[in-house]
Protein backbone atom coordinates (compact mmCIF):
# COMPACT_ATOMS: atom_id res chain seq x y z
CA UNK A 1 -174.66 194.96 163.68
CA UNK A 2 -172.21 192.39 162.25
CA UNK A 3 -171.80 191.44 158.54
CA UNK A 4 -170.19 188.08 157.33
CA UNK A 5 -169.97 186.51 153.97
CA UNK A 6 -171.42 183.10 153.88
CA UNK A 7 -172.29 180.16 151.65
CA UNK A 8 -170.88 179.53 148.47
CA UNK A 9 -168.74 182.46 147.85
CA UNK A 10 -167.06 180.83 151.00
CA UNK A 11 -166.92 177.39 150.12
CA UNK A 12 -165.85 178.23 146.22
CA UNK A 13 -163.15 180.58 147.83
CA UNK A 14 -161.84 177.55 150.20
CA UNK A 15 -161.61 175.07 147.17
CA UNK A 16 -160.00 177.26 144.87
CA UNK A 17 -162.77 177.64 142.52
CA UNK A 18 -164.25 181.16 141.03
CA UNK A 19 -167.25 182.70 143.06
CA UNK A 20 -169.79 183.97 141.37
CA UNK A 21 -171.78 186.02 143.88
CA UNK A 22 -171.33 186.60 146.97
CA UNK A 23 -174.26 186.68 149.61
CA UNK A 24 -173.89 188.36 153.42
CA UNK A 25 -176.20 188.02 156.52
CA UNK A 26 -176.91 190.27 158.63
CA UNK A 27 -176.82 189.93 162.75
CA UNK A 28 -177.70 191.74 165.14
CA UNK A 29 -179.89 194.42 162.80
CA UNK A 30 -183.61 195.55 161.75
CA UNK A 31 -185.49 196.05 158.56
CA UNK A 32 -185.62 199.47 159.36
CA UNK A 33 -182.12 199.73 159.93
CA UNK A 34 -180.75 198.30 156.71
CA UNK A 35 -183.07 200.93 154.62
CA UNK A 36 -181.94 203.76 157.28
CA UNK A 37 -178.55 202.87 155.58
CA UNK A 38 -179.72 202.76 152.16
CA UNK A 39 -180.15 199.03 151.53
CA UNK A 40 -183.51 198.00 149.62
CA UNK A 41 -185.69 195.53 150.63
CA UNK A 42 -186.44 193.09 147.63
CA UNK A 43 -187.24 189.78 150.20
CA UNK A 44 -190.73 188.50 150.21
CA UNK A 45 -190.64 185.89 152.60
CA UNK A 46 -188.10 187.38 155.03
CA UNK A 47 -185.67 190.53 155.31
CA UNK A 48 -183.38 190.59 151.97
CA UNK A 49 -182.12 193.69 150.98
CA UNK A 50 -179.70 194.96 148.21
CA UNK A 51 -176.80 196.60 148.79
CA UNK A 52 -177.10 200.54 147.89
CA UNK A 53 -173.43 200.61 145.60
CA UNK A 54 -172.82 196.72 145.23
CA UNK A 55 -175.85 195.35 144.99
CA UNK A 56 -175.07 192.18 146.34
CA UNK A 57 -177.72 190.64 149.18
CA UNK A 58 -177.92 190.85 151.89
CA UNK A 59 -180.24 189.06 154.20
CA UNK A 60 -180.91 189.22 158.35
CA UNK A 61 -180.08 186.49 160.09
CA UNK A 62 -182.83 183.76 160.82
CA UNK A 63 -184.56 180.80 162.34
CA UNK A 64 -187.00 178.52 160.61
CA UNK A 65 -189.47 176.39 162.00
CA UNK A 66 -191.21 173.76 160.17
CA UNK A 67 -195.01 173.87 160.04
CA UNK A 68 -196.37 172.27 157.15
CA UNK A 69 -195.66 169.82 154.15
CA UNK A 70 -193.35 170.76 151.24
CA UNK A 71 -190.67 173.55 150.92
CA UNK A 72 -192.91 176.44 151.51
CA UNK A 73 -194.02 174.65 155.15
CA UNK A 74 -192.07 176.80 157.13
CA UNK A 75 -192.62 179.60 159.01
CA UNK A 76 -189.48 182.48 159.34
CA UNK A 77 -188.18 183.96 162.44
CA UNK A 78 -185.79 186.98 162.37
CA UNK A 79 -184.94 189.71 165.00
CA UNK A 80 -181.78 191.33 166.20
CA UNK A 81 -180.99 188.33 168.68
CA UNK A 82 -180.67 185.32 166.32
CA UNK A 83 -177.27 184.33 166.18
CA UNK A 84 -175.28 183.61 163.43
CA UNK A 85 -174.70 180.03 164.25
CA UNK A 86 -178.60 179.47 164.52
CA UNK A 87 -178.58 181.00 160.52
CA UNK A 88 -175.74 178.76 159.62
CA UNK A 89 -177.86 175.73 161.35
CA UNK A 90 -181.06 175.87 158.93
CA UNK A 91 -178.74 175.36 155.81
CA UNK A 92 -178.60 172.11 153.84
CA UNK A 93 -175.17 171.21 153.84
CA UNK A 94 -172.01 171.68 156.01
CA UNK A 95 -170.04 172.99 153.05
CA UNK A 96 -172.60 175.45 152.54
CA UNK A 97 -172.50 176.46 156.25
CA UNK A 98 -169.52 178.51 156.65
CA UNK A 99 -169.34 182.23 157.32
CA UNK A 100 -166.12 184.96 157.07
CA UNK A 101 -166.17 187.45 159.47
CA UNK A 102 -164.76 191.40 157.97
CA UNK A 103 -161.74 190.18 159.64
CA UNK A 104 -161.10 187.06 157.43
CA UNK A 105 -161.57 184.63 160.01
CA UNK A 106 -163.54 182.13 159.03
CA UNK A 107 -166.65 180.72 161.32
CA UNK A 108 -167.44 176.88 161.08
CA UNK A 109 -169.57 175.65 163.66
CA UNK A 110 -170.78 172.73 161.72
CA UNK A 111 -167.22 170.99 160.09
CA UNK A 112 -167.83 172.62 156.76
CA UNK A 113 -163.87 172.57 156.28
CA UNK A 114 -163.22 168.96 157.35
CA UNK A 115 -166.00 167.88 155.07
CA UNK A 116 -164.35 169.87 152.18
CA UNK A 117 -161.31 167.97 152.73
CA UNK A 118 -163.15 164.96 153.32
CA UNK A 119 -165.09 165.79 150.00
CA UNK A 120 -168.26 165.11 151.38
CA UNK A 121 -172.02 166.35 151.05
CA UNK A 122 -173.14 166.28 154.04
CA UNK A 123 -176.30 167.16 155.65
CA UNK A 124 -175.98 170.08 159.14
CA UNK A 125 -178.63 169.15 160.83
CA UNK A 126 -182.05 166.49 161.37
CA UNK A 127 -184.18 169.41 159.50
CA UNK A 128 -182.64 168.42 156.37
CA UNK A 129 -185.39 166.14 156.34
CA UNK A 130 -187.77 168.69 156.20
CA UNK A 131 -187.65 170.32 152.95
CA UNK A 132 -187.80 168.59 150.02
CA UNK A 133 -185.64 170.70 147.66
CA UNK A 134 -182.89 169.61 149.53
CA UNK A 135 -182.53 166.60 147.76
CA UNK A 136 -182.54 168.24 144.64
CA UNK A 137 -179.89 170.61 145.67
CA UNK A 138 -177.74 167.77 146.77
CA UNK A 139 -178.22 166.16 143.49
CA UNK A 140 -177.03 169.49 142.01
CA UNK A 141 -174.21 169.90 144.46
CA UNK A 142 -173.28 166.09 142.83
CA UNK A 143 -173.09 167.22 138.95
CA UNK A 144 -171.22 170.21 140.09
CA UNK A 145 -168.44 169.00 142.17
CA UNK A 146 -168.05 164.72 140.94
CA UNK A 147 -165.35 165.81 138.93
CA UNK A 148 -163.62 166.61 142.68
CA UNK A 149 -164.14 163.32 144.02
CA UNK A 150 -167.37 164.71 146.14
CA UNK A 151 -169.68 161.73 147.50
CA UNK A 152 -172.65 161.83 149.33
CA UNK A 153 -171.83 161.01 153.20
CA UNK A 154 -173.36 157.87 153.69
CA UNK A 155 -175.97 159.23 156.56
CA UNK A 156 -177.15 161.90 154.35
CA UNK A 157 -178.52 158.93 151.78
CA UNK A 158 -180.15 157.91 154.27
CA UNK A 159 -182.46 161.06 154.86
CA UNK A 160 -182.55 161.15 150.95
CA UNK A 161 -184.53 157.76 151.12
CA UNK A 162 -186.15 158.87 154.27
CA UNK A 163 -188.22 161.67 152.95
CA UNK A 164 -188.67 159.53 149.51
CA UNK A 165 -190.29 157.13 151.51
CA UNK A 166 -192.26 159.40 153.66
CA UNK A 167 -193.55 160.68 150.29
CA UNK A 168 -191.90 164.50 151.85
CA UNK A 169 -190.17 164.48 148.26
CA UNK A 170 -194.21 164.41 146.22
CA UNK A 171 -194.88 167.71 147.81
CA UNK A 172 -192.25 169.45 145.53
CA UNK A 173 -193.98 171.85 143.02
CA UNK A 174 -193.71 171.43 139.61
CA UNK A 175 -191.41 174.89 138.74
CA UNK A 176 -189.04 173.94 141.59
CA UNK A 177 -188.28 170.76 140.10
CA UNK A 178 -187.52 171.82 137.16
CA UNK A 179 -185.64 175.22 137.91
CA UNK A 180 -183.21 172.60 139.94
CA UNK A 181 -182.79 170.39 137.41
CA UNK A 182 -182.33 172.83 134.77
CA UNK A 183 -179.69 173.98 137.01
CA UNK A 184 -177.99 170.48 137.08
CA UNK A 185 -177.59 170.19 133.43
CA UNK A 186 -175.56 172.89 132.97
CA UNK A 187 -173.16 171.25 135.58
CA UNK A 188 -170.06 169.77 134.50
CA UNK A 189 -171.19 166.12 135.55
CA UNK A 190 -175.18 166.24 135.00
CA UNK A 191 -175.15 162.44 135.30
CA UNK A 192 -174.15 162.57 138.63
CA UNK A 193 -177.56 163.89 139.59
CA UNK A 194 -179.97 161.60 138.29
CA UNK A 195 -177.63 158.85 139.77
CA UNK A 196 -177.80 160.43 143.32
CA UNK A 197 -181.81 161.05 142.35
CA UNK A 198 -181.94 156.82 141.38
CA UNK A 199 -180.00 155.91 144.53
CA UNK A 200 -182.25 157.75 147.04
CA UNK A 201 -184.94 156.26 144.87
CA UNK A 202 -186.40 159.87 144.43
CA UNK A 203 -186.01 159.51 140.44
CA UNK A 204 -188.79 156.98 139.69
CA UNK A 205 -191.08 159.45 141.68
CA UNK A 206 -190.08 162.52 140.23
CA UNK A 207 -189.29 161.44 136.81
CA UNK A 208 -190.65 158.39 135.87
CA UNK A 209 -190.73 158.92 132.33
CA UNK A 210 -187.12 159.17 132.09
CA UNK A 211 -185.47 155.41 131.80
CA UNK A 212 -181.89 155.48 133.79
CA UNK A 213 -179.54 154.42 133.19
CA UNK A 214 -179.68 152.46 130.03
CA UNK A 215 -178.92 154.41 127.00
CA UNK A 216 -180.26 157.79 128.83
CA UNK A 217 -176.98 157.76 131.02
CA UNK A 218 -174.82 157.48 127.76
CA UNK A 219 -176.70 159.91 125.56
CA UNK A 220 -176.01 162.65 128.32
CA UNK A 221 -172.30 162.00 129.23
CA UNK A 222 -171.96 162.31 124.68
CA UNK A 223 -173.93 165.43 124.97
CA UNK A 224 -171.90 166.91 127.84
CA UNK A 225 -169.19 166.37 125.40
CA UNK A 226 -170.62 167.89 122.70
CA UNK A 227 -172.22 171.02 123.95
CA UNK A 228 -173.35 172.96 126.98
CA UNK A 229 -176.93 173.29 125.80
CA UNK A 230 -179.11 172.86 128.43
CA UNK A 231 -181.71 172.07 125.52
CA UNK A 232 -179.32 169.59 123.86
CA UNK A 233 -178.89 167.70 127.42
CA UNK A 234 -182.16 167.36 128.20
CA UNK A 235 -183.02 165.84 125.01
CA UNK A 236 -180.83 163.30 125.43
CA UNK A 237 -181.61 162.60 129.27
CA UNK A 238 -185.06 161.73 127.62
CA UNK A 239 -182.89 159.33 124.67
CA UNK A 240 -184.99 156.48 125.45
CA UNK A 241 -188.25 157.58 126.19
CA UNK A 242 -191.45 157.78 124.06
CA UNK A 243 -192.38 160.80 122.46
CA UNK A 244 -195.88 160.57 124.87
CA UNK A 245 -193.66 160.23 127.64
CA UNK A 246 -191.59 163.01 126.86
CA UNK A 247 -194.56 165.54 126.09
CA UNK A 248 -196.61 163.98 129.55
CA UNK A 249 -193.28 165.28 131.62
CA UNK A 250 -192.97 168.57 129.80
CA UNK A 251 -196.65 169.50 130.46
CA UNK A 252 -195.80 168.40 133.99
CA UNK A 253 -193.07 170.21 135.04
CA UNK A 254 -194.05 173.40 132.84
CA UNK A 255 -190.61 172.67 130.60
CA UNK A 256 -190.07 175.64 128.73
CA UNK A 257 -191.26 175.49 124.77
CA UNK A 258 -187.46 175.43 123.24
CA UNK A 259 -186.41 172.12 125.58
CA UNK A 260 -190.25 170.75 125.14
CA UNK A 261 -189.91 170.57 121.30
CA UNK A 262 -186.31 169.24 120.46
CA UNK A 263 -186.35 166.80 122.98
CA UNK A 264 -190.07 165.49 120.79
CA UNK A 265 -188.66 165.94 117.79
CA UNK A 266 -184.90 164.07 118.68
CA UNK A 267 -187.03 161.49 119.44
CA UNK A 268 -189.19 160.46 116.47
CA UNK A 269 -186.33 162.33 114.20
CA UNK A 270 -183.06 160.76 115.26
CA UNK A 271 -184.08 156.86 114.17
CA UNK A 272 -183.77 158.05 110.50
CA UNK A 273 -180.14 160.01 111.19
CA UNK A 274 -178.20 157.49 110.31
CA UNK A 275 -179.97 156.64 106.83
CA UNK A 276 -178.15 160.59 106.00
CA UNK A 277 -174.68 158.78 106.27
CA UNK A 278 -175.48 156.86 102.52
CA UNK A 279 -178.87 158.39 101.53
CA UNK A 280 -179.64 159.98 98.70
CA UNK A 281 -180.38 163.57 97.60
CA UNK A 282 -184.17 163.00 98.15
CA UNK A 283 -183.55 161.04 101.21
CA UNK A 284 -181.35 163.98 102.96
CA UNK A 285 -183.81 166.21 101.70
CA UNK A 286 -186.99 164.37 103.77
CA UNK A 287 -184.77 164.68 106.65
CA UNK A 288 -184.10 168.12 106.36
CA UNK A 289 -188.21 168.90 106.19
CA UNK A 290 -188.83 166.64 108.97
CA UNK A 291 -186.59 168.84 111.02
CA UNK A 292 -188.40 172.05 109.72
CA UNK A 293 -184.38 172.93 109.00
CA UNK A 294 -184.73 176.05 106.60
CA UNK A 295 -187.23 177.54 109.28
CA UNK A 296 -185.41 177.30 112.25
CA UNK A 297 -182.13 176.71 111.74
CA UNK A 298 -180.61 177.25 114.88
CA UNK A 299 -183.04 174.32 115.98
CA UNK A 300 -181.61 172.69 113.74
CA UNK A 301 -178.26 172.87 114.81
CA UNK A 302 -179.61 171.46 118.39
CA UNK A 303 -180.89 168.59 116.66
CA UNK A 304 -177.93 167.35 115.29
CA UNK A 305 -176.10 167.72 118.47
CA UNK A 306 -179.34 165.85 120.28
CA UNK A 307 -178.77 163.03 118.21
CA UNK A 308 -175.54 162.51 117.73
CA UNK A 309 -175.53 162.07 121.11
CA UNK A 310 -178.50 159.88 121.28
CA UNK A 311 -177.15 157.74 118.71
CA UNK A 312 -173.99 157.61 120.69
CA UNK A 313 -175.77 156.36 123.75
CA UNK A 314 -177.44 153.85 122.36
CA UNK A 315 -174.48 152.22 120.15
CA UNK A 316 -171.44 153.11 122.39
CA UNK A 317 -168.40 155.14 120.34
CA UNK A 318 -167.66 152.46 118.00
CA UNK A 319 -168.72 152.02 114.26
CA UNK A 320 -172.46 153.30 114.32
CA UNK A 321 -171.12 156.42 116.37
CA UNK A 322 -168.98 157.28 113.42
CA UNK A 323 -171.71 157.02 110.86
CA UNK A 324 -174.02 159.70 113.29
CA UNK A 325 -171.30 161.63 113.28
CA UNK A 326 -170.87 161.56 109.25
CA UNK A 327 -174.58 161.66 109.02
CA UNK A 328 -174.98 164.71 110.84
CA UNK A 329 -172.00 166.70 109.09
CA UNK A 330 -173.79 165.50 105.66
CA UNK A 331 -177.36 167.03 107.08
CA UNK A 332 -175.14 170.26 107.57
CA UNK A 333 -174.01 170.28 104.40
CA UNK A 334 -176.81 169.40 102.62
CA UNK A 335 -178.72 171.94 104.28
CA UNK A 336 -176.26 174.68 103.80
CA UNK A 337 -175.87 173.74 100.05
CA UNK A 338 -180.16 174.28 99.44
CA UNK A 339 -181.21 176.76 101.72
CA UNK A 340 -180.53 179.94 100.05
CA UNK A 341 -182.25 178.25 96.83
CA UNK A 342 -184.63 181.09 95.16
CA UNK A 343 -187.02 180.49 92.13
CA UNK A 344 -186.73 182.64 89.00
CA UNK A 345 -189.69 185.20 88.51
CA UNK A 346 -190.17 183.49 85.16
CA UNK A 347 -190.63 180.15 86.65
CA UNK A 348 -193.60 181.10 89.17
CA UNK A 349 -195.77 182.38 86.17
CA UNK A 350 -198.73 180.42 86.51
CA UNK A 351 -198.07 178.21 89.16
CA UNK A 352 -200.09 177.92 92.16
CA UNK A 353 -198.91 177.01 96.06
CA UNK A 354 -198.77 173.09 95.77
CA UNK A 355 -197.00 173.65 92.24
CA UNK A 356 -194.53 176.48 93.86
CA UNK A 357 -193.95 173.97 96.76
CA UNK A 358 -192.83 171.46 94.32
CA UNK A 359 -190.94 173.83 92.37
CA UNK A 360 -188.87 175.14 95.11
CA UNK A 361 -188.24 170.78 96.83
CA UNK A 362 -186.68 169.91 93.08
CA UNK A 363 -184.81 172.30 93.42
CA UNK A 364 -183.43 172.02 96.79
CA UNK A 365 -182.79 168.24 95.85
CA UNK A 366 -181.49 169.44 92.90
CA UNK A 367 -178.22 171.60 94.97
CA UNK A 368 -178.14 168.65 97.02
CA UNK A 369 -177.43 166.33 94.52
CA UNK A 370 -174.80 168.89 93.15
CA UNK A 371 -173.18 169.24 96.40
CA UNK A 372 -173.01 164.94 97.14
CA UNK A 373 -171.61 164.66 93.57
C-alpha cells in the first residue's frame, strides 16, 4: 500500500500558491483495507474514503473506460494492481497530473512541471475528448490562473472544438454546468472563461442567451472590481441580455433563486439608475420601490453593485460611469435617510391600507427631500 498526494495541492504547492485541500490516492490497497484502518467510505461511484483524524480523501487508484455519452459514460475500474501512472493518465490536464510520494519526490509522468513553466493547459491524454466537463474545467482553470500568463496549448483547443462539434459538449447536465460556472466567477479572471468557452465555440451552445463580448465582457471585468459576489457577477455576465432571456437560462440551468432574481431585476432596473444622479425626491423614491429596497436590503446592496457595473460596461469609465457611480451612492443615501420612517399612532386613526400606504410614501419622500436639501 502506497500513499501520494496528487492534483492540485501539488500543482498550487509547485507555483507558490496556497492549497486548499489536499487529496491522496491510494495504490496498491482494498476497500476493505482502508476501513480495516479506520478510513470511511463516503465514494459512490468508486472507493473514496475519509481519513479517520484528518479527514482529508482519500481515493484508490483507478482506470476508466468510456462507455457511453456525457460525463457519467464511464465505467470505473479499481483493484490493488492499477498503477499510479494509469490514475494520473485519466486526469484532464498535465498540471493536474502530478503526484508526491511520502518521500517528497515528486512523480510526473505526463510533463506537468514543464507545462507549469511553460504556463500551459494542457490536455494528458486523447480521452480528454471524452468527457465533456472537461471543457468547463479548462475554462475554470483559465479565470483562475490568466492573471499568471496561463494559455490554452494550442492542441488542447483543438479537442475543445472537437467535442463542440461532435455535439459531446450537449450531453452536459444542467447542474454540472452551472456548479462549474458558478465556480468560475468567483475566479480572479471570470472573463477568461467565457472567452476560452467563445473560442472553442462551446459558448453559443451552452449559453446562448448570454451576448459576448459586447458590453457583457465589460460589465464583468467592472464587477470583478467591485465585488466578489458571485450574484453580482453573474448579473452582469447577463448585462445585455433580455429579461426573457435571462429567466429562459435560469430555469435551464436550475440557477439558484438569489442569482435568478437580481440578475432580472438589474436588468429592467438599471436603465433608470442613472436618472438617481439629478432626480428628484419622488423620482429616487420610485427607484427605491422598484428595487423592493426597504424589504430586502441586502438585495439591494447587490443591485447597486450589478449596475454600476452594467452601466460601466456599456459606457466605458468615462463621464456616464461617474454619474452610475453618483447615482448609486445617492440611492444609498436616499434609502438610508427613509427607511427607518414610522407613522405616529395619531396619524393611522381612521385610515385604511391604500391611505396608510400613502401615508407612509409622503413621508419617505418627505426624509428624502430633507436629506437632498
Amino acid at each position: 500500500m502506497q500513499v501520494y498526494l496528487v492534483g492540485g495541492a501539488v500543482r498550487d504547492e509547485l507555483l507558490g500558491r496556497p492549497v486548499a485541500e489536499r487529496d491522496w490516492v491510494v495504490v496498491g490497497a482494498s476497500p476493505e483495507q482502508m476501513q480495516r484502518l479506520g478510513y470511511r467510505a463516503v465514494g459512490r461511484d468508486f472507493p473514496v474514503f475519509l481519513h479517520p483524524h484528518t479527514h482529508e480523501e482519500y481515493a484508490l487508484a483507478r482506470r476508466e473506460r468510456k462507455v457511453g455519452p456525457g460525463y457519467r459514460g464511464f465505467t470505473t475500474q479499481f483493484s490493488a494492481d492499477v498503477t499510479l501512472e494509469q490514475d494520473l493518465q485519466r486526469r484532464d490536464l498535465t498540471i493536474n497530473a502530478i503526484a508526491r510520494d511520502g518521500a517528497g519526490q515528486l512523480i510526473d509522468p505526463f510533463g506537468g512541471q514543464r507545462d507549469l513553466q511553460a504556463r500551459l493547459l494542457r490536455h494528458v491524454s486523447e480521452a480528454f475528448v471524452e468527457d465533456p466537463v472537461r471543457i468547463l474545467r479548462v475554462a475554470r482553470f483559465a479565470a483562475r490562473f490568466a492573471s499568471l500568463k496561463f494559455t490554452v496549448a494550442p492542441e488542447t483547443l483543438l479537442l475543445m472544438r472537437r467535442m463542440v462539434d461532435n455535439g459531446e459538449v450537449r450531453s452536459l447536465v444542467p447542474e454540472r454546468l452551472w456548479r462549474e460556472l458558478s465556480r468560475a466567477l468567483a475566479e480572479p479572471t471570470p472573463e477568461a472563461c467565457f472567452d476560452l468557452l467563445q473560442q472553442c465555440g462551446a459558448l453559443g451552445v451552452l449559453l446562448p442567451e448570454v451576448h459576448w463580448p459586447g458590453c457583457a465582457r465589460a460589465a464583468l471585468r467592472a464587477a470583478v472590481q467591485l465585488s466578489t459576489d458571485g450574484a453580482v457577477r453573474f448579473a452582469a455576465v447577463l448585462a445585455g441580455s433580455s429579461r426573457t432571456e435571462i429567466s429562459a437560462l435560469c430555469e435551464r440551468l436550475r440557477v439558484p433563486t438569489e442569482y435568478r432574481e437580481l440578475a432580472v431585476l438589474n436588468a429592467g432596473w438599471t436603465p433608470g439608475l442613472l436618472a438617481a444622479a439629478d432626480g428628484n425626491a419622488g423620482v429616487l423614491l420610485a427607484l427605491l420601490e422598484k428595487a423592493d429596497a426597504y424589504r430586502r436590503s441586502a438585495r439591494f446592496e447587490q443591485l447597486l453593485l450589478a449596475a454600476e457595473a452594467t452601466l460601466r460596461g456599456q459606457h466605458g469609465d468615462g463621464d456616464l460611469a461617474d454619474r452610475a457611480h453618483g447615482a448609486a451612492q445617492r440611492l444609498r443615501a436616499a434609502r438610508n435617510a427613509s427607511a427607518a420612517v414610522t407613522l405616529p399612532p395619531a396619524q393611522l386613526q381612521g385610515l385604511a391600507g391604500p391611505q396608510i400606504a400613502a401615508a407612509m410614501r409622503a413621508a419617505r419622500e418627505a426624509h428624502i427631500q430633507a436629506q437632498l436639501s
